[in-house]
Protein backbone atom coordinates (compact mmCIF):
# COMPACT_ATOMS: atom_id res chain seq x y z
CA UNK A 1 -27.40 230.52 173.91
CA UNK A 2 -28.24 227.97 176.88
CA UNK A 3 -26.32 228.53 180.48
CA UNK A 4 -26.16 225.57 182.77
CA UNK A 5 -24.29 225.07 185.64
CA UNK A 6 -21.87 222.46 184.78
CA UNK A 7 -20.43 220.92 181.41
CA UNK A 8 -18.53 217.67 181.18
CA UNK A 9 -16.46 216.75 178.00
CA UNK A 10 -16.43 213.20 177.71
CA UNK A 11 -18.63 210.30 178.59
CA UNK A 12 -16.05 207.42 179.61
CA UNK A 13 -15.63 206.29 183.12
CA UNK A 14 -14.59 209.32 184.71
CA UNK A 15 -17.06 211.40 183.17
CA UNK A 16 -20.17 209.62 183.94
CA UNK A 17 -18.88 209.29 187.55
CA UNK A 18 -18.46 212.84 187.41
CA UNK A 19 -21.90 213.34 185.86
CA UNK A 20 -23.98 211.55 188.20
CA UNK A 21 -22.35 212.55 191.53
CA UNK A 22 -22.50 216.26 190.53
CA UNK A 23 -26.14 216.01 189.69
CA UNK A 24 -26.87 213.74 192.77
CA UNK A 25 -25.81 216.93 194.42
CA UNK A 26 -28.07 218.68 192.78
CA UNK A 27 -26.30 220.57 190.19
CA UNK A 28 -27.78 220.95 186.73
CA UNK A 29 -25.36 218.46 184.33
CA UNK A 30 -24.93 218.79 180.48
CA UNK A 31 -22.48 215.30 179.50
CA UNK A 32 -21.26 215.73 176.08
CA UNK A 33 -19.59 213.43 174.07
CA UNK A 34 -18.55 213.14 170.44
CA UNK A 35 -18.82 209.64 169.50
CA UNK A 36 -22.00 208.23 169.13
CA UNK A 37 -22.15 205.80 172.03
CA UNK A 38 -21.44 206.55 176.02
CA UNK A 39 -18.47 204.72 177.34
CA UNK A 40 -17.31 202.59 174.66
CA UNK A 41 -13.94 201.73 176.21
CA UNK A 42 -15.87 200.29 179.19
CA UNK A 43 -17.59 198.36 176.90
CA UNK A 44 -14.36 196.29 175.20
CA UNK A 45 -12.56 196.13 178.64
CA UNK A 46 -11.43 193.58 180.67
CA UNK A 47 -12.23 191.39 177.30
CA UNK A 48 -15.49 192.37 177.29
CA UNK A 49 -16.23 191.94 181.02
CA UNK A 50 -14.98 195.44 182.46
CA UNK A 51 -12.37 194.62 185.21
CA UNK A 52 -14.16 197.49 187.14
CA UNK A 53 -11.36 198.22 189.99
CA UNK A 54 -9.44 196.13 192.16
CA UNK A 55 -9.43 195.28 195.89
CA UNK A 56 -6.01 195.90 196.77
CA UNK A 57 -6.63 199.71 195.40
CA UNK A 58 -3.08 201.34 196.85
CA UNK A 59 -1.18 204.67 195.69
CA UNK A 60 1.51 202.58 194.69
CA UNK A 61 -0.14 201.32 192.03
CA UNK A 62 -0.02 204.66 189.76
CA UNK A 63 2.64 206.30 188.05
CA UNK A 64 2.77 209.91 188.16
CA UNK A 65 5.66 212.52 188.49
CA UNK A 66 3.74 214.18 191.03
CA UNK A 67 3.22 210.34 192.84
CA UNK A 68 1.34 212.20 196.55
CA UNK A 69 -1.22 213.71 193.91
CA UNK A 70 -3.77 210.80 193.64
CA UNK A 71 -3.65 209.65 197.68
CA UNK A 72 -6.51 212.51 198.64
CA UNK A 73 -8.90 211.26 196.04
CA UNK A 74 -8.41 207.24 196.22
CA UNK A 75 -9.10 208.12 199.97
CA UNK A 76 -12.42 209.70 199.33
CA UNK A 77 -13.67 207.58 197.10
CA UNK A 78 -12.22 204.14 197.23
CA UNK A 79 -12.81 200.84 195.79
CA UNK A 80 -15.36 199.77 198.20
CA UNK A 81 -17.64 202.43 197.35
CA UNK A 82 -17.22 201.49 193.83
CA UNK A 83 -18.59 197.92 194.70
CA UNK A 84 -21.66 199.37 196.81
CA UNK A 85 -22.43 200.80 193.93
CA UNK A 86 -22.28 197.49 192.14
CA UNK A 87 -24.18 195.96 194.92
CA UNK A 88 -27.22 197.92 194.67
CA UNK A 89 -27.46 197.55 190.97
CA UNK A 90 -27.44 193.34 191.46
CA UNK A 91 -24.23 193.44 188.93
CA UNK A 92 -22.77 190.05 189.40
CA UNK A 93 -19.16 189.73 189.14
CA UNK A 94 -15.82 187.51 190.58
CA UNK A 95 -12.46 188.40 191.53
CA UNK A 96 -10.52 186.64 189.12
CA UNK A 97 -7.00 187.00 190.42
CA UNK A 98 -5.38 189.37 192.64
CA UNK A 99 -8.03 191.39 193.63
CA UNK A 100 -9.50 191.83 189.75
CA UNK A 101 -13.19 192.09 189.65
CA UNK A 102 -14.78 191.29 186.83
CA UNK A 103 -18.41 191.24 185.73
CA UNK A 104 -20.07 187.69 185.53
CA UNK A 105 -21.55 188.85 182.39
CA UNK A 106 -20.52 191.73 180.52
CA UNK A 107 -19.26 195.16 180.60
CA UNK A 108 -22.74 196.60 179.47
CA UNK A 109 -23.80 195.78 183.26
CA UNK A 110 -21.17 198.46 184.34
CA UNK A 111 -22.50 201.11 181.51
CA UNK A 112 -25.90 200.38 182.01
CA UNK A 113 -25.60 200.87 185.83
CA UNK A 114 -23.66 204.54 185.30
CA UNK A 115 -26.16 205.50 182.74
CA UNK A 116 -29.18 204.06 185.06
CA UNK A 117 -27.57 206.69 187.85
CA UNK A 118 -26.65 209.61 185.32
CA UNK A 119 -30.84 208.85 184.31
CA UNK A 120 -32.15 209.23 187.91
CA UNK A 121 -30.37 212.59 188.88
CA UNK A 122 -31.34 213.99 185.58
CA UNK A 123 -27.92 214.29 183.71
CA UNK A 124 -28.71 215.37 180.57
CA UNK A 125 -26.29 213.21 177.70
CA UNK A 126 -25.27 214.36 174.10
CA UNK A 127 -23.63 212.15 172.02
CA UNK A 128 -22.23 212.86 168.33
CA UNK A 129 -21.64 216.57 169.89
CA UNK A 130 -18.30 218.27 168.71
CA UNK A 131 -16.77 221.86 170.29
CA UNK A 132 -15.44 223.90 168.54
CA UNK A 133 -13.93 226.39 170.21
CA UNK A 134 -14.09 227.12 174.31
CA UNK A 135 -13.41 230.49 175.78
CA UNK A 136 -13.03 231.99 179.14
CA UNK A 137 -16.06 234.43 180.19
CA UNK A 138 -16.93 236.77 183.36
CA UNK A 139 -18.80 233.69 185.06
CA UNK A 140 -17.06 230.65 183.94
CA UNK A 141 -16.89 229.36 180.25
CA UNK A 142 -18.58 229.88 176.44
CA UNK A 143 -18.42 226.42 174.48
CA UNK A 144 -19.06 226.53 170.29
CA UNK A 145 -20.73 223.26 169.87
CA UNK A 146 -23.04 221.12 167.33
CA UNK A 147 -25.86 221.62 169.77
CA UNK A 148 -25.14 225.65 169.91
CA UNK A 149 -23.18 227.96 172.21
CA UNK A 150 -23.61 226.55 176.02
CA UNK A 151 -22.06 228.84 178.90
CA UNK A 152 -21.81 227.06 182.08
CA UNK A 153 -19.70 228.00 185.61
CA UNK A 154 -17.82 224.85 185.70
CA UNK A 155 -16.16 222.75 182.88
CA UNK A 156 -15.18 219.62 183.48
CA UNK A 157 -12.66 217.61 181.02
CA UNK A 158 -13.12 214.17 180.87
CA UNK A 159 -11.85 213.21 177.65
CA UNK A 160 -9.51 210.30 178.46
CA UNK A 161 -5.71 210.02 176.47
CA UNK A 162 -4.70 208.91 173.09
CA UNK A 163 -5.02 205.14 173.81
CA UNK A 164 -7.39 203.21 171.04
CA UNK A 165 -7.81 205.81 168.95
CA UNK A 166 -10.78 203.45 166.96
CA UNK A 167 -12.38 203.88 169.79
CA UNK A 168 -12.65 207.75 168.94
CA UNK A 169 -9.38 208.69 171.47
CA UNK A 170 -8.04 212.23 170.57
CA UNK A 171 -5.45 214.58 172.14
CA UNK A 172 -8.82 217.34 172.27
CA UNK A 173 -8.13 217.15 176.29
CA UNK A 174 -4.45 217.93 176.34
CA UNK A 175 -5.40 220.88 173.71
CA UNK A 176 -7.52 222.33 175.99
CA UNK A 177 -5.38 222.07 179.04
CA UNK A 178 -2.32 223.77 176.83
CA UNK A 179 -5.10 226.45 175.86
CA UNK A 180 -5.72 227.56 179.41
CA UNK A 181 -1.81 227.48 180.25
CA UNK A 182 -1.09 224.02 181.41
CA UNK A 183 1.98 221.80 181.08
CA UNK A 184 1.99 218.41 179.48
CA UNK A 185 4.01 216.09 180.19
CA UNK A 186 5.05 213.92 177.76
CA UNK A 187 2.79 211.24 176.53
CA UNK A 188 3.41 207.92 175.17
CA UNK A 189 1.59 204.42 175.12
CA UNK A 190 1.27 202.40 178.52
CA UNK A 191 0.11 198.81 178.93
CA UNK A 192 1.13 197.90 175.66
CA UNK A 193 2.67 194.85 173.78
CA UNK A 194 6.30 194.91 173.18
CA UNK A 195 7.24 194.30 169.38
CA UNK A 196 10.76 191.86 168.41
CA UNK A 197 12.03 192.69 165.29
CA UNK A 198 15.58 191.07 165.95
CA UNK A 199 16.36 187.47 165.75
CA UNK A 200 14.22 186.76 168.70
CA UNK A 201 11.34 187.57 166.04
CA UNK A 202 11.41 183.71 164.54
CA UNK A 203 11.26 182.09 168.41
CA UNK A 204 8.42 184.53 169.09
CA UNK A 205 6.34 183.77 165.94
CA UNK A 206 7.46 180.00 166.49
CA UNK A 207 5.47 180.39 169.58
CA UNK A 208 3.25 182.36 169.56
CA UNK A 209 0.03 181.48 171.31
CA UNK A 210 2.33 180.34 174.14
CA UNK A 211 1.73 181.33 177.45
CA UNK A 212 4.39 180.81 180.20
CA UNK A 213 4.47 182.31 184.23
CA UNK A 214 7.43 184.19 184.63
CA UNK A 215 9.20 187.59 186.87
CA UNK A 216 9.55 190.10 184.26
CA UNK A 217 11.51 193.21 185.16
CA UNK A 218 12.94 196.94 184.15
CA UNK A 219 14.01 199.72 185.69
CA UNK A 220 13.93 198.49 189.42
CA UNK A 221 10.70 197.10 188.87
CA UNK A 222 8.64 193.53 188.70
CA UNK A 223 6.08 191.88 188.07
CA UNK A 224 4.65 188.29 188.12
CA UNK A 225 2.41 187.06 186.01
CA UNK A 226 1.82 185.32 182.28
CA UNK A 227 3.94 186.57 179.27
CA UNK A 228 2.65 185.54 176.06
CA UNK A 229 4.28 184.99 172.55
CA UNK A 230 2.75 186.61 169.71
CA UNK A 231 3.63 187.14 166.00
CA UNK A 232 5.13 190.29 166.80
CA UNK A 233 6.42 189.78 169.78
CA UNK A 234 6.04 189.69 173.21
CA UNK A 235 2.48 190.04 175.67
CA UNK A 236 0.30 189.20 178.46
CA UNK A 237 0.08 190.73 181.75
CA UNK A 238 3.44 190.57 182.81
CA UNK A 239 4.54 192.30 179.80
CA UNK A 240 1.76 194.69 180.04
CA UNK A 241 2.73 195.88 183.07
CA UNK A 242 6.37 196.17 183.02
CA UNK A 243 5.94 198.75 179.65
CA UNK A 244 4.90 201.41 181.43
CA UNK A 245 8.09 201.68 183.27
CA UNK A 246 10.07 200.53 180.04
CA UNK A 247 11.82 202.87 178.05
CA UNK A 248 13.20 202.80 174.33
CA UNK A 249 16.21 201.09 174.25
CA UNK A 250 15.97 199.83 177.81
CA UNK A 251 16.86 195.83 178.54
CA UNK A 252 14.25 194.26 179.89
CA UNK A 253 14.81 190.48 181.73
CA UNK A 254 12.32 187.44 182.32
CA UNK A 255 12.95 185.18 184.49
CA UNK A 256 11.09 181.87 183.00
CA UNK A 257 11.93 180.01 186.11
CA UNK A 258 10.54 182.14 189.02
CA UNK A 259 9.70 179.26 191.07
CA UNK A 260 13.02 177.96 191.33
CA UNK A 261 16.69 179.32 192.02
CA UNK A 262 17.76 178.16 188.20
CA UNK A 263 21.24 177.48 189.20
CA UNK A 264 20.13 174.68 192.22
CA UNK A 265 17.54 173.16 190.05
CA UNK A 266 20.15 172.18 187.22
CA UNK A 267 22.51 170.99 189.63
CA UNK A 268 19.67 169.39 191.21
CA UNK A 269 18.90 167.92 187.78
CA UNK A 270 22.50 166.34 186.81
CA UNK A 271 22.67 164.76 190.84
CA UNK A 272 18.98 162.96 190.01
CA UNK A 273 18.77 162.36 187.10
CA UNK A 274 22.07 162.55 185.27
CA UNK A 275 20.91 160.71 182.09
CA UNK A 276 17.75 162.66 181.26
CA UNK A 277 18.56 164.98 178.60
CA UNK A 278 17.91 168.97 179.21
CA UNK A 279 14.94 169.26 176.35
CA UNK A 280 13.25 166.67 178.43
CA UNK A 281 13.39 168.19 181.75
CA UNK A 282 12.29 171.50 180.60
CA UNK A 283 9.46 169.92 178.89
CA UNK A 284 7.93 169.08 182.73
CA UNK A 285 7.92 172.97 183.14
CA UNK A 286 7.10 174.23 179.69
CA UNK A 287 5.22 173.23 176.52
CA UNK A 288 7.23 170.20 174.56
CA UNK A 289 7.01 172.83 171.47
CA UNK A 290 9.03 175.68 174.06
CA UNK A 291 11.08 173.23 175.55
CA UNK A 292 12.48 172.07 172.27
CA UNK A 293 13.07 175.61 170.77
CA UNK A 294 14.23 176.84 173.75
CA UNK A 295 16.63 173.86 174.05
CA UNK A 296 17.73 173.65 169.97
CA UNK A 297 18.11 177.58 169.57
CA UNK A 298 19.75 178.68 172.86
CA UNK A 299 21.78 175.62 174.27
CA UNK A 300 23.02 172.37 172.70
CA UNK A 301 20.53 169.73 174.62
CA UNK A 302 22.02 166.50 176.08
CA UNK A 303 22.33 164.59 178.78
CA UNK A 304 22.25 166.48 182.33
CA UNK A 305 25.87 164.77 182.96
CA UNK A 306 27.40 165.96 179.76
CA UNK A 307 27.39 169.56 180.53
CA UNK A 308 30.50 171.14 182.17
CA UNK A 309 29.67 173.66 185.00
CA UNK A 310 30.71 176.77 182.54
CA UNK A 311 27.79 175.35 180.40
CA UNK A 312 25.45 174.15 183.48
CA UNK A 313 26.32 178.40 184.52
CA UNK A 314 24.94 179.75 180.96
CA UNK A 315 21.73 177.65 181.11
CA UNK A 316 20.95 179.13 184.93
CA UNK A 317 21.64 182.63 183.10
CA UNK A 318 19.76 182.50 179.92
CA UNK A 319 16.68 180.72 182.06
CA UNK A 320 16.82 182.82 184.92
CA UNK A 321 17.68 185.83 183.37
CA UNK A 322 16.61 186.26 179.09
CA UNK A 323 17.54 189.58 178.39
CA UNK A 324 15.47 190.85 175.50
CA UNK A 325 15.74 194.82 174.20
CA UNK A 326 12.76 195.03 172.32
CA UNK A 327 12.42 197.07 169.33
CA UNK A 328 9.54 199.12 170.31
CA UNK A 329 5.71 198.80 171.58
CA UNK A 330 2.41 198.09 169.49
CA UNK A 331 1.70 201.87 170.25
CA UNK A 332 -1.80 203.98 170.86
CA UNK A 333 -3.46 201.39 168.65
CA UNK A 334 -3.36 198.55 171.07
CA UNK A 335 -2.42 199.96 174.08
CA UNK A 336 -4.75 200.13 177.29
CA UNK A 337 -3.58 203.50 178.70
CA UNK A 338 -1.23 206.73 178.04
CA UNK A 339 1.24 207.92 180.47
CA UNK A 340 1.81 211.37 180.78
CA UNK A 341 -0.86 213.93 180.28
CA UNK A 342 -1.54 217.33 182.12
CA UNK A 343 0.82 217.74 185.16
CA UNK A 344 -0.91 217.32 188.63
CA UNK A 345 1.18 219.85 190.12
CA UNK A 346 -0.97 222.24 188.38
CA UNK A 347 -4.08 220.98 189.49
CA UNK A 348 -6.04 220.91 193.32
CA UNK A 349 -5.52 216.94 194.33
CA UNK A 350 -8.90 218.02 196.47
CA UNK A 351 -11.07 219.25 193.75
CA UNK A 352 -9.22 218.30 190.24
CA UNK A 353 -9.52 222.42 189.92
CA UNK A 354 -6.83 223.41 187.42
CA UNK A 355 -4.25 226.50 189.48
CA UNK A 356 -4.49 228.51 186.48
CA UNK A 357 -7.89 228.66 185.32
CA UNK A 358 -10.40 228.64 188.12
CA UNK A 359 -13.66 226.54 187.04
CA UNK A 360 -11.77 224.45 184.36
CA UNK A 361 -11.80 220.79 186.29
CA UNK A 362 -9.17 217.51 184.54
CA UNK A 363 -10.55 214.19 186.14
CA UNK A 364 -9.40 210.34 184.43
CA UNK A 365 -6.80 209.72 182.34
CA UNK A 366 -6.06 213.05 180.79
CA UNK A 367 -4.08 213.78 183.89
CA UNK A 368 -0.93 212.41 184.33
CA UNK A 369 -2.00 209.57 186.61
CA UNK A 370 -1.35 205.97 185.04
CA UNK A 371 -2.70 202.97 186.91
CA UNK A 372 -1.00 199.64 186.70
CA UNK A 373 -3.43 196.80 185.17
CA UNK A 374 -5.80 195.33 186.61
CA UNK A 375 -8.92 197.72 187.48
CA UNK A 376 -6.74 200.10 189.08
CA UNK A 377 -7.36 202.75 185.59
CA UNK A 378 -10.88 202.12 186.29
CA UNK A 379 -10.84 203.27 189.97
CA UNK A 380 -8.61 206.31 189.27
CA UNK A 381 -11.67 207.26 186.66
CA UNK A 382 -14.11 206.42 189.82
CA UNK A 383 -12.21 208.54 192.36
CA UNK A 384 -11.06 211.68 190.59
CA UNK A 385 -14.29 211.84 188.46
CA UNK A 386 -15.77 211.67 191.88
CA UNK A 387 -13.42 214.12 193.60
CA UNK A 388 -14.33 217.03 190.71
CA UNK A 389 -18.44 215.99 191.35
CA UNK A 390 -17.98 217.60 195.19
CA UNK A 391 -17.13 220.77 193.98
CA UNK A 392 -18.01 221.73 190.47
């Protein structure tokens, strides 16, 4: 049997943080992970070029029934940090939009700088290791594994959610939370495509490929930014976002004319330039392609002066306000987080310490934190990895 001081399941984001700042400190750290590469979801985000965090890092940009939880740790360790770190590697990356920053290259850059750290302090890495079974001992914990038993005084889950399970995602994290007496809350797929299976389905798979700026909202909230038609229904960021606050059955509505107040801009339209028929018009805004459908399948398109104001009214609705239920999301398979997981309220925002199992630390997405997109995941993984490192 080996002791060592500290054991951390999982070698994603949070984990490696978690690794390398806990043996920067000195402590002796055994990573494990059971796939055969280190941070493989690093690796295929951001489409390939890791959007690492985000500048405009806020508390308001997670979900959480316990929403005060994740302030302490985004204070200690905050997205500026994250960047120093970046910095002093030579990592060159951009800010695409809204505060995203993105390597120049590729994600390997942001894995190959974590693992260059984890290297230096001496963290000692195990891939293609499974546990079997964990128990609670006099001095901390007794892990089964491939490599043997291992007892350490801290143990440190880091095993992510259910999201991309390709990518080797399992509930093993939850299971060992519910082992040692914690709640879950309930999970389900965040960040996630919506699919159409109603009418709607034909204009979507019509159009898909198309990519148009709109204000998509649900449930008191919104979000601008690209939706995009696909074969199965609706994505892109907007879309992305507003599913984590989107629940089955729930409307949701797009406003495909955010820049304008719909209702002005037709009137607008029939005072200037009465003979120009609506297809063509919407054709300045939109593709020809979406400006056709949209005028053949939802309105009768003619000239500007032809329409009656009860008509001119519908238009200004349907383009200001589509109201689409969708039949469901792509799921864990495509989606780029899960919300829910192992409720903060049982767990020291200062230290990630579970309340009912001293020594057993939950740091990344296992916890029911959920960032919105755009890095902010990412910096969650930074922060509370880096919380659990100060005291483990």
């Amino acid at each position: 049997m080996r002791s060592t001081e500290v054991v951390i399941i999982g070698a994603g984001a949070a984990g490696l943080m978690c690794a390398l700042t806990a043996a920067g400190r000195g402590r002796e750290v055994l990573l494990l992970d059971h796939a055969n590469k280190a941070g493989k979801k690093i690796l295929m985000s951001g489409g390939g070029r890791c959007n690492f965090t985000n500048m405009y890092t806020e508390p308001s940009n997670f979900l959480s029934h316990n929403p005060h939880f994740c302030k302490s740790a985004l204070a200690r360790y905050t997205q500026w940090d994250f960047i120093g770190m970046v910095g002093k590697h030579g990592v060159p990356y951009h800010e695409k939009k809204l505060g995203q920053l993105f390597c120049d290259n590729k994600s390997s850059d942001i894995l190959g700088m974590l693992l260059d750290e984890c290297d230096q302090v001496g963290v000692e890495l195990h891939l293609d290791t499974s546990i079997q079974t964990i128990e609670k001992v006099e001095n901390g914990y007794l892990l089964d594994t491939t490599l043997g038993q291992l007892q350490c005084q801290s143990l440190v889950i880091a095993t992510g959610g259910l999201s991309i399970p390709t990518l080797g995602a399992t509930g093993f994290g939850y299971q060992v939370a519910k082992q040692f007496g914690h709640e879950l809350l309930p999970t389900r797929a965040g960040l996630v495509p919506f699919t159409i299976t109603d009418q709607l389905k034909e204009l979507c798979t019509e159009l898909s490929g198309t990519s148009v700026d709109c204000l998509v909202s649900c449930n008191d909230q919104s979000f601008r930014e690209n939706i995009l038609f696909t074969h199965r229904g609706l994505s892109g960021p907007a879309i992305l976002q507003i599913s984590s606050f989107w629940e089955p059955g729930d409307t949701v509505e797009i406003n495909l004319l955010p820049d304008h107040d719909t209702a002005a801009w037709l009137q607008q339209q029939v005072a200037e330039r009465p003979n120009s028929e609506l297809k063509t018009l919407l054709g300045e805004i939109f593709t020809k392609k979406m400006a056709n459908l949209l005028a053949d399948n939802w309105f009768v398109s003619k000239p500007m002066k032809q329409y009656t104001h009860a008509e001119l009214a519908q238009i200004a609705d349907k383009l200001g306000s589509w109201k689409v239920v969708p039949a469901g999301t792509e799921g864990y398979r495509t989606a780029e987080v899960t919300l829910g997981g192992v409720d903060t309220r049982e767990v020291s925002s200062k230290t990630m310490e579970s309340l009912k199992s001293p020594g057993l630390y939950f740091v990344g997405e296992v916890l029911d934190v959920t960032g919105h997109l755009g890095g902010f995941n990412f910096q969650w993984a930074w922060a509370s990895g880096y919380a659990a490192a100060q005291y483990v």
